[in-house]
Protein backbone atom coordinates (compact mmCIF):
# COMPACT_ATOMS: atom_id res chain seq x y z
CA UNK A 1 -93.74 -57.97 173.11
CA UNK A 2 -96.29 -57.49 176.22
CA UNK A 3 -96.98 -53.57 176.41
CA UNK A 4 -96.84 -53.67 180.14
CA UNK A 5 -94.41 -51.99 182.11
CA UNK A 6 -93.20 -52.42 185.56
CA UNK A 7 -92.32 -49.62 188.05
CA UNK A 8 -88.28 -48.74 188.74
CA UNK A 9 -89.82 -47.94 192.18
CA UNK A 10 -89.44 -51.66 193.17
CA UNK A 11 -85.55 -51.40 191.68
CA UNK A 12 -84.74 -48.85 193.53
CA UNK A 13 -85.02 -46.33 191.11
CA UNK A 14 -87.68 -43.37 190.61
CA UNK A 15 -90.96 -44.63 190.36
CA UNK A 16 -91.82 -42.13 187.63
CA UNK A 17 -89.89 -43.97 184.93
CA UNK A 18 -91.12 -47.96 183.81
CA UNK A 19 -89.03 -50.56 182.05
CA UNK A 20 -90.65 -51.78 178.68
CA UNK A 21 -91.10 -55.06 179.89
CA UNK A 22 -92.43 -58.64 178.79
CA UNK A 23 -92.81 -61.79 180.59
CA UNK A 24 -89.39 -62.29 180.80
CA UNK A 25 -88.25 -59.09 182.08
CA UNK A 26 -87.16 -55.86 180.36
CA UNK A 27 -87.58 -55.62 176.61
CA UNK A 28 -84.97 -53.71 173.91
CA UNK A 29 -84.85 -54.52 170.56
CA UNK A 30 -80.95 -53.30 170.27
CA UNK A 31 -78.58 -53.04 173.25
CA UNK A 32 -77.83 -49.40 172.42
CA UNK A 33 -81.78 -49.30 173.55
CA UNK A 34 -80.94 -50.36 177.00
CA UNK A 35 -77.80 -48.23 177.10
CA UNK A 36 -79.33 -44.99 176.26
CA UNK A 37 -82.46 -45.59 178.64
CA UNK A 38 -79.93 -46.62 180.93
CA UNK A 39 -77.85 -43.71 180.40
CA UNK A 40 -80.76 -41.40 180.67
CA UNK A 41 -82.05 -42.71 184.55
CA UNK A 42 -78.16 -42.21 185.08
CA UNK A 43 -77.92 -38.35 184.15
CA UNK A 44 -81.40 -38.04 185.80
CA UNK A 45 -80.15 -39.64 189.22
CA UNK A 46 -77.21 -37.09 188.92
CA UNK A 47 -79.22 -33.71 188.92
CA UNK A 48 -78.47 -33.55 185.21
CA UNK A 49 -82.56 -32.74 184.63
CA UNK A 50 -85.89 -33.62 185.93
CA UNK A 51 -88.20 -36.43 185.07
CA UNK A 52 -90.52 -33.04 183.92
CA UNK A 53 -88.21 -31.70 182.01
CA UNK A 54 -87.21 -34.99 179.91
CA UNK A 55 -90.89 -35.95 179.38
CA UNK A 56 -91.12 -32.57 177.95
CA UNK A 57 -88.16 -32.95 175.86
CA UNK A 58 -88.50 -36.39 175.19
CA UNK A 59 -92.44 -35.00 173.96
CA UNK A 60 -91.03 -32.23 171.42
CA UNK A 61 -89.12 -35.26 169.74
CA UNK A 62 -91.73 -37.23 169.06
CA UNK A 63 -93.96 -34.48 167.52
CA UNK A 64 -90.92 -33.20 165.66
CA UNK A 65 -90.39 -36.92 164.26
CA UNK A 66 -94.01 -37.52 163.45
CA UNK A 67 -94.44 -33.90 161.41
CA UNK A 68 -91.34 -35.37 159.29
CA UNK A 69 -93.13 -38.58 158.65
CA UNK A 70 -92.33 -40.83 161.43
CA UNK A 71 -94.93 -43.50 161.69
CA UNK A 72 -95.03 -43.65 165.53
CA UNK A 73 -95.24 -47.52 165.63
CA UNK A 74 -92.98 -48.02 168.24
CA UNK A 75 -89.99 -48.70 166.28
CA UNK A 76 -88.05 -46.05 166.42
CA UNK A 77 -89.11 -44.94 170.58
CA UNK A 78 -85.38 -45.15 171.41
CA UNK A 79 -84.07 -42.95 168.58
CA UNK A 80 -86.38 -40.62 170.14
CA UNK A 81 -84.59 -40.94 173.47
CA UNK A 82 -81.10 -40.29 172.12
CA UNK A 83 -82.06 -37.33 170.15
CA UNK A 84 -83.87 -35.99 173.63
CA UNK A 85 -80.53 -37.11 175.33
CA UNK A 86 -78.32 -35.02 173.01
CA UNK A 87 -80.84 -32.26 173.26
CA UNK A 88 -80.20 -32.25 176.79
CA UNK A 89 -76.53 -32.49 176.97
CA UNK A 90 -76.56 -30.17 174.26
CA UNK A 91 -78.65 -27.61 176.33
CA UNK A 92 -76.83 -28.35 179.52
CA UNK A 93 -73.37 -27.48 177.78
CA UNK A 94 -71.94 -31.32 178.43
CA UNK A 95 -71.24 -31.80 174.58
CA UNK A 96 -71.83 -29.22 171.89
CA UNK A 97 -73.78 -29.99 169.13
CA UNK A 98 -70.83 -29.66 166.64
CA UNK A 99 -69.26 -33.05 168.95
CA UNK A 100 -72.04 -34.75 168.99
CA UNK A 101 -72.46 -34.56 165.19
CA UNK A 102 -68.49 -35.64 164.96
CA UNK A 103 -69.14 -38.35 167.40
CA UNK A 104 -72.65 -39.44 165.06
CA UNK A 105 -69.89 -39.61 161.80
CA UNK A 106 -67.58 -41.77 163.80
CA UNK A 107 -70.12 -44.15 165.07
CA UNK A 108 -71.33 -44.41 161.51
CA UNK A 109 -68.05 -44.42 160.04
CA UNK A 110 -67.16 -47.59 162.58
CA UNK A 111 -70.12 -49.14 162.00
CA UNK A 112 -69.40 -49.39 158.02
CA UNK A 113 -66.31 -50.99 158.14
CA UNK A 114 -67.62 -53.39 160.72
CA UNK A 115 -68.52 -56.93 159.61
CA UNK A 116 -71.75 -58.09 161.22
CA UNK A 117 -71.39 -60.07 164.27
CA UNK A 118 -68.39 -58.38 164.85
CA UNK A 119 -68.16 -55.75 168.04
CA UNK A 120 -67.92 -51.94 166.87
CA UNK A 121 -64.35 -50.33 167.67
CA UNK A 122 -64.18 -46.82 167.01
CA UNK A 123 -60.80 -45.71 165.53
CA UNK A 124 -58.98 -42.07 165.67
CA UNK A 125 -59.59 -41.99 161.62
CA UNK A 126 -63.70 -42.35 162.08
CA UNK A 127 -63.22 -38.90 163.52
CA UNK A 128 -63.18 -36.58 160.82
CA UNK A 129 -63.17 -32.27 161.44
């Protein structure tokens, strides 16, 4: 993977933000990557926070992954971004942290009884109180 980047400016987006990129365009190792960075210029666009105030967020993840041992390699950026995404909608009082968790357990849940290959359907059992 190149470790340039290319400006959302020329997308039509906020030219603070850039795209992991390679030569062939944007770069995500999972889809849920692209989905939560998506999600993220989304709530951004709609007032939901500044680019500040996420980089500042999105910061205090990283530091508290690294003093629990993360290795900061890179492979594990976008878990950083949905953590700093929950934060946020946590903070903003969107979800409470209490449905996020249930929603986490569901996901995970789903995911179990999922056969590789095979798109994840989550189910009114995989939510448990």
């Amino acid at each position: 993977m190149d470790s340039g980047s290319h400006s959302l400016g020329s997308l039509g987006r906020n030219d603070d933000v850039t795209v992991p990129r390679n030569t062939g365009g944007p770069v995500f190792h999972e889809p849920w990557e692209a989905q939560a960075f998506a999600l993220a210029l989304s709530l951004q666009e709609r007032g939901l926070f500044t680019w500040k105030e996420w980089a500042t967020t999105l910061g205090d993840e990283i530091k508290k992954a690294q003093a629990a041992g993360d290795p900061d390699t890179g492979e594990t950026y976008y878990h950083h971004w949905l953590a700093t995404l929950e934060r946020i909608v946590a903070a903003k009082g969107l979800a409470d942290a209490h449905l996020l968790a249930r929603t986490r357990v569901a996901w995970q849940h789903a995911c179990e009884r999922t056969p590789h290959g095979t798109p994840i359907e989550l189910r009114p059992g995989d939510f448990s109180d």
